[in-house]
Protein backbone atom coordinates (compact mmCIF):
# COMPACT_ATOMS: atom_id res chain seq x y z
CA UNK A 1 0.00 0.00 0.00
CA UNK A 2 1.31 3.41 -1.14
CA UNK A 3 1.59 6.24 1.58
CA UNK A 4 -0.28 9.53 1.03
CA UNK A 5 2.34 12.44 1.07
CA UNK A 6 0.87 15.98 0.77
CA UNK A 7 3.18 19.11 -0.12
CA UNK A 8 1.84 22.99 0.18
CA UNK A 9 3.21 24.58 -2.38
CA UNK A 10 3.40 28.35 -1.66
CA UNK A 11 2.17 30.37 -4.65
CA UNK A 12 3.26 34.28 -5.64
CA UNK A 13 2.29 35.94 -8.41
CA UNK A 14 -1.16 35.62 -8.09
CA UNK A 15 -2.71 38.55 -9.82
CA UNK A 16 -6.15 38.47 -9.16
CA UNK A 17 -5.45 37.97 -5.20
CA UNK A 18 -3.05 40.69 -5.38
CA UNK A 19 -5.62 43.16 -7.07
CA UNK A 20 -8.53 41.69 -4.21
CA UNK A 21 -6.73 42.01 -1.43
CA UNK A 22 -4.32 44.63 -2.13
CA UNK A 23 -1.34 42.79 -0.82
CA UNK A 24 0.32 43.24 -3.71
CA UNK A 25 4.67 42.44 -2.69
CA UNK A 26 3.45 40.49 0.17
CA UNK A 27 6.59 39.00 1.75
CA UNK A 28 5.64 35.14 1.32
CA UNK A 29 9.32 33.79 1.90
CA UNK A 30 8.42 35.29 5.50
CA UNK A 31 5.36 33.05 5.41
CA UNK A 32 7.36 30.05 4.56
CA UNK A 33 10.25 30.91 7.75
CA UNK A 34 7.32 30.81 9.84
CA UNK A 35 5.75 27.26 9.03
CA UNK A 36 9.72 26.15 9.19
CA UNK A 37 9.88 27.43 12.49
CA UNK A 38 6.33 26.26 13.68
CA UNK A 39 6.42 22.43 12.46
CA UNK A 40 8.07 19.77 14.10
CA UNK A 41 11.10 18.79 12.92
CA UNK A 42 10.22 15.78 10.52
CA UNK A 43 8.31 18.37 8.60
CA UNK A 44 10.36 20.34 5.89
CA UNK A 45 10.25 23.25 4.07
CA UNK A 46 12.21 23.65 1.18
CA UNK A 47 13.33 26.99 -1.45
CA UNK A 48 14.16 27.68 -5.15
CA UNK A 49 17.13 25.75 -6.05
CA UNK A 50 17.08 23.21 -3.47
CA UNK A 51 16.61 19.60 -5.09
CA UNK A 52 13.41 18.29 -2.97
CA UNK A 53 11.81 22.03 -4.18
CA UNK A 54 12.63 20.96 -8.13
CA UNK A 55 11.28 17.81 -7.20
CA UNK A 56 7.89 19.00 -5.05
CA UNK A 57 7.19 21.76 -8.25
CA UNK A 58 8.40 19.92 -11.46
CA UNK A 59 4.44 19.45 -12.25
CA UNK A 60 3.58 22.82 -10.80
CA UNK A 61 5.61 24.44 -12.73
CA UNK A 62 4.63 22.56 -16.64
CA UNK A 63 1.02 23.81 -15.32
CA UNK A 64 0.62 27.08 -14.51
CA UNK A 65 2.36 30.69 -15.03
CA UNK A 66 2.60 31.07 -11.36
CA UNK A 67 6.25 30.96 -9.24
CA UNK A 68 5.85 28.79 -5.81
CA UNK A 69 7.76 30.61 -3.12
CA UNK A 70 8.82 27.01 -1.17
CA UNK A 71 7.30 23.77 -0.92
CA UNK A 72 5.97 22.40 2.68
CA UNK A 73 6.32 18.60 3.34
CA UNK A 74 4.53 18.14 6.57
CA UNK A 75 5.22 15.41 8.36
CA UNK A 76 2.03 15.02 10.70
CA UNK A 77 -1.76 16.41 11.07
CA UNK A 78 -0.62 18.59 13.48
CA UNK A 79 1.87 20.11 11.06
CA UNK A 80 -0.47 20.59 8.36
CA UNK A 81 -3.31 22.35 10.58
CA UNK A 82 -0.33 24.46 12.20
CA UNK A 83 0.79 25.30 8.46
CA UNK A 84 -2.78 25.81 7.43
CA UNK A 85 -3.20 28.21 10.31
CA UNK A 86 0.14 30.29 9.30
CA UNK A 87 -0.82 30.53 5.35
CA UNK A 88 -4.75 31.75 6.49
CA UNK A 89 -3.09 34.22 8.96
CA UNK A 90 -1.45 36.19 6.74
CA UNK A 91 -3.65 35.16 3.55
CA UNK A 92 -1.05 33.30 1.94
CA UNK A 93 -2.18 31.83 -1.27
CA UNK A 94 -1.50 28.27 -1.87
CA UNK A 95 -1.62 24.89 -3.55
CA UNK A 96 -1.69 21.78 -2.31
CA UNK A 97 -0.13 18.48 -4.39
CA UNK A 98 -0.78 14.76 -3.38
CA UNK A 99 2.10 12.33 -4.21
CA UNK A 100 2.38 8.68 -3.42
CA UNK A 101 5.35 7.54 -1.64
């Protein structure tokens, strides 16, 4: 049996968001420091360059016209709500992307 892994991609560029909520520049790499700081430490959050972050967007990015900011792997429930509670604080957009394991 496969295992269910979920990774939060953190999306910027979103224009329509932007132009609704008027946070236009919002600083989302601050988002993403403070689900790395939040989560336990079997969770991970990875950047641009890094190999897991190629890895977590390589569909993302053949998809859409958008540029993910970092890519969450939690590694429990509690991670994800905690994560989920950090991106709807500070209206983060996001995707989320299932991949078996």
């Amino acid at each position: 049996m496969a295992l269910l892994q979920v990774t939060f991609t953190v999306v910027s560029g979103l224009i329509g968001f932007f132009t609704s909520t008027g946070l236009w520049g919002a600083d989302y790499n601050a988002t993403c420091q403070e689900i790395a700081n939040a989560v336990s430490l079997d969770s991970n959050v990875y950047y641009a360059g890094s190999p897991q972050f190629v890895n977590d967007t390589m569909n993302w990015s053949l998809t859409n016209t958008q540029s993910p900011t970092c890519s969450f792997e939690p590694a429990n429930a509690q991670d994800v709500a905690i994560a989920l509670q950090k991106l709807a604080n500070d209206q983060t957009p996001f995707a989320v992307s299932p991949s078996t394991i």
